[in-house]
N, C-alpha and C. Protein backbone atom coordinates (compact mmCIF):
# COMPACT_ATOMS: atom_id res chain seq x y z
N UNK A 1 -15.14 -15.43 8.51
CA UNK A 1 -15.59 -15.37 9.88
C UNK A 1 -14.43 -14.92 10.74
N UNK A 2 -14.30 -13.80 11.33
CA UNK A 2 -13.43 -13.50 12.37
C UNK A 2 -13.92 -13.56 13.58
N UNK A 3 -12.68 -14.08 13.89
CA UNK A 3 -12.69 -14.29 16.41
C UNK A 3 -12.60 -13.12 17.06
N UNK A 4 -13.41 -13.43 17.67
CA UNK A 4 -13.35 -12.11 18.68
C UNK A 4 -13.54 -12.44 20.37
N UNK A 5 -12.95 -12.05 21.48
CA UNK A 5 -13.26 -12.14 22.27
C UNK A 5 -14.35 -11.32 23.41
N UNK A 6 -15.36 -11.93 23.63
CA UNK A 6 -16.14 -11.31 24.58
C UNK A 6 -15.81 -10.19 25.86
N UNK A 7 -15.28 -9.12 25.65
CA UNK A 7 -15.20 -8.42 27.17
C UNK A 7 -15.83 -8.26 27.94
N UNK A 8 -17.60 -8.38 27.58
CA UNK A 8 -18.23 -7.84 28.46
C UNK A 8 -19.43 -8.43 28.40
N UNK A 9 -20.37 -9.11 29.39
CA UNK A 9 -21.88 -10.03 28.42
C UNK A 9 -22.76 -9.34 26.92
N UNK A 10 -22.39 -9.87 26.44
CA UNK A 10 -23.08 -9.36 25.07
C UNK A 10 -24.06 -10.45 24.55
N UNK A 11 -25.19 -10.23 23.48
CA UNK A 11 -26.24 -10.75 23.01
C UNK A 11 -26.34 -10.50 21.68
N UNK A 12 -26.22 -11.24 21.17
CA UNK A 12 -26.40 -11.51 19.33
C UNK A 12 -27.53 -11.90 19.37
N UNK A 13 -28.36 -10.77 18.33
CA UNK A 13 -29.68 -11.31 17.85
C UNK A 13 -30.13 -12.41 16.87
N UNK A 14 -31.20 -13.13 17.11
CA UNK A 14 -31.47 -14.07 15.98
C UNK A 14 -30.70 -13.82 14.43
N UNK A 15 -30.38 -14.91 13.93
CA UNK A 15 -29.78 -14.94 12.13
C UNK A 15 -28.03 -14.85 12.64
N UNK A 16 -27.77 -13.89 13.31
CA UNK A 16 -26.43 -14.30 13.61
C UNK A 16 -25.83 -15.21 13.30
N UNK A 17 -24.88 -15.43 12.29
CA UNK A 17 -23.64 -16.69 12.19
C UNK A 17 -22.93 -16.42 13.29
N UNK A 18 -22.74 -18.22 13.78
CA UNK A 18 -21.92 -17.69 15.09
C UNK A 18 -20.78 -18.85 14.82
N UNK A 19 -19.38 -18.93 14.42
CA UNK A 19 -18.28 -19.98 15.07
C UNK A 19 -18.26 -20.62 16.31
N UNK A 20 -18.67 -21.54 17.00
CA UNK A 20 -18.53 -22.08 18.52
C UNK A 20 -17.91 -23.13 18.34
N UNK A 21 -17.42 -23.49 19.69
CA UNK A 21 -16.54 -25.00 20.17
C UNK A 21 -17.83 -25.64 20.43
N UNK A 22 -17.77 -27.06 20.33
CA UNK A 22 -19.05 -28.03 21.11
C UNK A 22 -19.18 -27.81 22.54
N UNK A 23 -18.82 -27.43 23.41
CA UNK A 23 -19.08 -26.94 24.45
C UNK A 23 -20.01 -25.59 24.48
N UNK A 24 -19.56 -24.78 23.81
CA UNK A 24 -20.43 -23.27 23.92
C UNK A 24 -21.73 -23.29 23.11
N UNK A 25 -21.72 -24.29 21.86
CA UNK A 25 -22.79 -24.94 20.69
C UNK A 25 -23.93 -25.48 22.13
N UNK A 26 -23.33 -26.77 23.19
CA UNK A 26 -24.04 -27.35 24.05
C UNK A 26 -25.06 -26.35 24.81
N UNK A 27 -24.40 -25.30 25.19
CA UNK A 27 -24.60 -25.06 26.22
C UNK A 27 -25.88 -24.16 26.03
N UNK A 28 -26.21 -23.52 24.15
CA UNK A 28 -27.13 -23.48 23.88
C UNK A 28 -27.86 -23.73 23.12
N UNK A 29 -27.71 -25.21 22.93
CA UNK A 29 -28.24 -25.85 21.29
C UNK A 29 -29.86 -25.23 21.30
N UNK A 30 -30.51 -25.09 22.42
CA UNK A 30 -32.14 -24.60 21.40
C UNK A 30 -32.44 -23.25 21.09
N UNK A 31 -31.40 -22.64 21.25
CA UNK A 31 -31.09 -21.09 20.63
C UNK A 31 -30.39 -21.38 19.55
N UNK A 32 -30.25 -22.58 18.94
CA UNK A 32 -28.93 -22.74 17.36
C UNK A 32 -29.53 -23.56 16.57
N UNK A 33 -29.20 -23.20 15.40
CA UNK A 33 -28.86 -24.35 14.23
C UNK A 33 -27.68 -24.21 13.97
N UNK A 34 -27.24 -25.75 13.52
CA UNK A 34 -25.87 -26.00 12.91
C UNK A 34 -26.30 -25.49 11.44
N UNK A 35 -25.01 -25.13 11.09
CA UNK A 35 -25.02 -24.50 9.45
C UNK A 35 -24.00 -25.24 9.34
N UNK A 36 -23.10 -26.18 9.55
CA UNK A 36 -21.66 -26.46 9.17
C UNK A 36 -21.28 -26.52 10.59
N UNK A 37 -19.97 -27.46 10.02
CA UNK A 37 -19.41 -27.97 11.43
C UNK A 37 -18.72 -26.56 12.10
N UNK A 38 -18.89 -26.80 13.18
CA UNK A 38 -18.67 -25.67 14.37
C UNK A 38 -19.74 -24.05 14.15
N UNK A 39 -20.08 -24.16 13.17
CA UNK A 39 -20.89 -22.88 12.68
C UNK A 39 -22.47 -23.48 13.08
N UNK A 40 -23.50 -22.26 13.56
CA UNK A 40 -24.25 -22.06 14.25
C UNK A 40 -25.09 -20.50 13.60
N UNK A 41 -26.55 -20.74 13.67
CA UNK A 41 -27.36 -19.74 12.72
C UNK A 41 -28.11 -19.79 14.59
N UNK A 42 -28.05 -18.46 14.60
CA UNK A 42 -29.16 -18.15 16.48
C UNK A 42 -30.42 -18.11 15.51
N UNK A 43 -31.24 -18.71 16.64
CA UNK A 43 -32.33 -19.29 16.19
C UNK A 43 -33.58 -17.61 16.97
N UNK A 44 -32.65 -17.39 17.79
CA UNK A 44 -33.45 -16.44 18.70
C UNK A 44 -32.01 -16.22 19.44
N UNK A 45 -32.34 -14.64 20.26
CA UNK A 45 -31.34 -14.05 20.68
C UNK A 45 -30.43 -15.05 21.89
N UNK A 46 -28.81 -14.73 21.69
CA UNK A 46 -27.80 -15.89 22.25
C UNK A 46 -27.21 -14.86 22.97
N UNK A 47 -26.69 -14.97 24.22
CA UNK A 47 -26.21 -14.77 25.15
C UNK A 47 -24.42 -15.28 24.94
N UNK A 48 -23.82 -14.55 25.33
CA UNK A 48 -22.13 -15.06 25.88
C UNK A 48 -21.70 -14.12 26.89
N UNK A 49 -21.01 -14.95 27.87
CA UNK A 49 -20.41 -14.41 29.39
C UNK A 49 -18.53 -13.85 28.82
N UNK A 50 -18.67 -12.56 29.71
CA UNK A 50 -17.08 -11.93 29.26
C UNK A 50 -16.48 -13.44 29.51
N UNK A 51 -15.54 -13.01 28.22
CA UNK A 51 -13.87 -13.60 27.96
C UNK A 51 -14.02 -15.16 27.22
N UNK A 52 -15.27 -15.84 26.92
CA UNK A 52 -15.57 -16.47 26.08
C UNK A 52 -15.18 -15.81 24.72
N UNK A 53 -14.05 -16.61 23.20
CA UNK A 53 -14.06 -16.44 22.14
C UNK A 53 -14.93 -16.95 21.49
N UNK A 54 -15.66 -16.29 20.44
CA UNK A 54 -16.54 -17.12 19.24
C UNK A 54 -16.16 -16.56 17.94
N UNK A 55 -16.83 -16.79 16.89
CA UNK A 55 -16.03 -16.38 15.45
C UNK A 55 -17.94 -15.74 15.00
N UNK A 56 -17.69 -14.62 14.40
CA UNK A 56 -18.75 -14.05 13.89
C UNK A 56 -18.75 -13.43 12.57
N UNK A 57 -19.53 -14.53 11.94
CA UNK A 57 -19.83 -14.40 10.77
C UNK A 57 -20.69 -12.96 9.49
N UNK A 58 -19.66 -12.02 8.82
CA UNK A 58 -20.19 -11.10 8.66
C UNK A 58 -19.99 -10.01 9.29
N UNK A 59 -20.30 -8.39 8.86
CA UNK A 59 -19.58 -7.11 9.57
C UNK A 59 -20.63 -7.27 11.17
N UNK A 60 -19.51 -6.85 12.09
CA UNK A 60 -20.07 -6.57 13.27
C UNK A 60 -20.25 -5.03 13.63
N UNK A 61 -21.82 -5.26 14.36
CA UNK A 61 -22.52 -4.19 14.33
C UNK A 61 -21.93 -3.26 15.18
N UNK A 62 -21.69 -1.96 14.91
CA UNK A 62 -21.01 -0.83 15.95
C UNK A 62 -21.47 -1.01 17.32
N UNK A 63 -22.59 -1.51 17.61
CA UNK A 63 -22.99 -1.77 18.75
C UNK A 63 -22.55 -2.34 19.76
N UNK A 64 -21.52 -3.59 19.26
CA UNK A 64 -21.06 -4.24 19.63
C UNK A 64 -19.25 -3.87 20.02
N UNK A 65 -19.24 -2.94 19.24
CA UNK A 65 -17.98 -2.59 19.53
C UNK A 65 -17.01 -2.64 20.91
N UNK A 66 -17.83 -2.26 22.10
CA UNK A 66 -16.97 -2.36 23.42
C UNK A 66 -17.34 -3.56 23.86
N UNK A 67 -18.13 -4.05 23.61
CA UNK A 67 -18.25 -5.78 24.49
C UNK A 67 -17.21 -7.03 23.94
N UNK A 68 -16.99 -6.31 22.85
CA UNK A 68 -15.69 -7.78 22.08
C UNK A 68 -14.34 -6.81 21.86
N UNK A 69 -13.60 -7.74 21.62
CA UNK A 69 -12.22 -7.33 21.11
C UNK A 69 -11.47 -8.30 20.56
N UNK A 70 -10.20 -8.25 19.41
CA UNK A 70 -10.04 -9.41 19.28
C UNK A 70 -8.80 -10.34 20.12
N UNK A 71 -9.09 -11.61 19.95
CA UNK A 71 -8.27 -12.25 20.87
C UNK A 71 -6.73 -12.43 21.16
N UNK A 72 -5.92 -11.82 21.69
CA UNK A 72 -4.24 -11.40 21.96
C UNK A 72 -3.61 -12.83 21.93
N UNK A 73 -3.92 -13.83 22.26
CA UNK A 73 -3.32 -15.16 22.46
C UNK A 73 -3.80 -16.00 21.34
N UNK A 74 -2.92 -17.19 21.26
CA UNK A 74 -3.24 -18.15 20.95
C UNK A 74 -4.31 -19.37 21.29
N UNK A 75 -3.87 -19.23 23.07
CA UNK A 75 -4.65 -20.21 23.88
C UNK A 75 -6.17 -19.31 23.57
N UNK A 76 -6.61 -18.44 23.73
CA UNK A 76 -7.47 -17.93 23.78
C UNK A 76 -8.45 -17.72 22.35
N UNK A 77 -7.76 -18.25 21.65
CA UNK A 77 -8.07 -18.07 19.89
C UNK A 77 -8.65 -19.36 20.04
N UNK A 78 -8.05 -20.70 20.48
CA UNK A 78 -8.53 -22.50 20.88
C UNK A 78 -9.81 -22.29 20.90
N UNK A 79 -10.67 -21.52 21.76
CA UNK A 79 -12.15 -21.56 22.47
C UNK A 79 -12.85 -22.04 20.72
N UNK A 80 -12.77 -21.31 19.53
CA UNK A 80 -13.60 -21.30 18.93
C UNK A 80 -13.28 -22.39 18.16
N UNK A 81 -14.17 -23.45 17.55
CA UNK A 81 -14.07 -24.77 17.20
C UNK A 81 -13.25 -25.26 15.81
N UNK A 82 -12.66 -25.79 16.34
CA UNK A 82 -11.79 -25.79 15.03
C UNK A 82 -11.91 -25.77 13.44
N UNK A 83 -12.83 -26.41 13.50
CA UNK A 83 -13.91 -26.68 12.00
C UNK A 83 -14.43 -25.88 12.11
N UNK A 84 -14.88 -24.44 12.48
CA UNK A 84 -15.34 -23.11 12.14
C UNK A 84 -14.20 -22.48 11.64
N UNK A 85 -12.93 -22.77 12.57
CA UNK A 85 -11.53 -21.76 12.12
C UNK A 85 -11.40 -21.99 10.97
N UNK A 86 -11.37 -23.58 10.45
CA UNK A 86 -11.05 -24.00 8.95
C UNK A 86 -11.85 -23.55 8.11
N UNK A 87 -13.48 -22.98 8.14
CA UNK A 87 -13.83 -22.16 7.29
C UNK A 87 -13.94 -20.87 7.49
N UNK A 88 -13.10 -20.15 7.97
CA UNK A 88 -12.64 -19.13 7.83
C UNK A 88 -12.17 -18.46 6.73
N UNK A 89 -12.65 -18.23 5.70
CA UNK A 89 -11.57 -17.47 4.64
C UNK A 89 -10.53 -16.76 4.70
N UNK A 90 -9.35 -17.07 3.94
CA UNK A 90 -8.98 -16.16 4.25
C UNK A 90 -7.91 -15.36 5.55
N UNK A 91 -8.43 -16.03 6.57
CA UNK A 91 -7.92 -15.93 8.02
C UNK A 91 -6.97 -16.66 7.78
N UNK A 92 -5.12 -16.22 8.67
CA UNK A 92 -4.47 -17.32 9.25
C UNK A 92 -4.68 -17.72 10.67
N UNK A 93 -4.39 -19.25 10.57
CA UNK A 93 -4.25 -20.12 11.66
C UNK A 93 -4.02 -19.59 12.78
N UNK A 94 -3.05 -18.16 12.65
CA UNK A 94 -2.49 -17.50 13.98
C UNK A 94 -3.28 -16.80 14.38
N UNK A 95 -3.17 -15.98 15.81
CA UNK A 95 -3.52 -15.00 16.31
C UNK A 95 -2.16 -14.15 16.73
């Protein structure tokens, strides 16, 4: 699962694996299932506001290309829940 940061409002369609913090999970639990701690299956299409990080599970679609980028900081890498970062394969800890 790699982080990416939101530049611009973007919308992930249903099936999407999504990495979230419990805050961003809250804010749309009846658009989610939990799959694993911090990990999230969209139940139906999910919404995120620029500069929110999430971790997305699987190749991201060209479509998506200008609305994300990945995240330059550390502080900014935090947003996505920690127990998603830890199943990350693969990934280091850093940004």
């Amino acid at each position: 699962m790699e982080k990416f940061l939101i530049v611009s409002p973007a919308t992930f369609p249903a099936g999407t694996r999504l990495g979230l913090s419990q805050e961003q999970a809250a804010a749309r639990i009846a658009a989610l299932q939990e799959a694993g701690k911090g990990i999230y299956v969209a139940l139906q299409p999910v919404q995120f506001k620029a500069w929110e990080v999430i971790g997305i599970d699987g190749d991201l679609p060209k479509a998506f290309g200008e609305l994300v980028d990945k995240p330059k900081t550390k502080r900014a890498a935090k947003h996505v829940a920690p127990e998603a970062e830890a199943a990350m394969p693969g990934e280091s800890q850093e940004v």
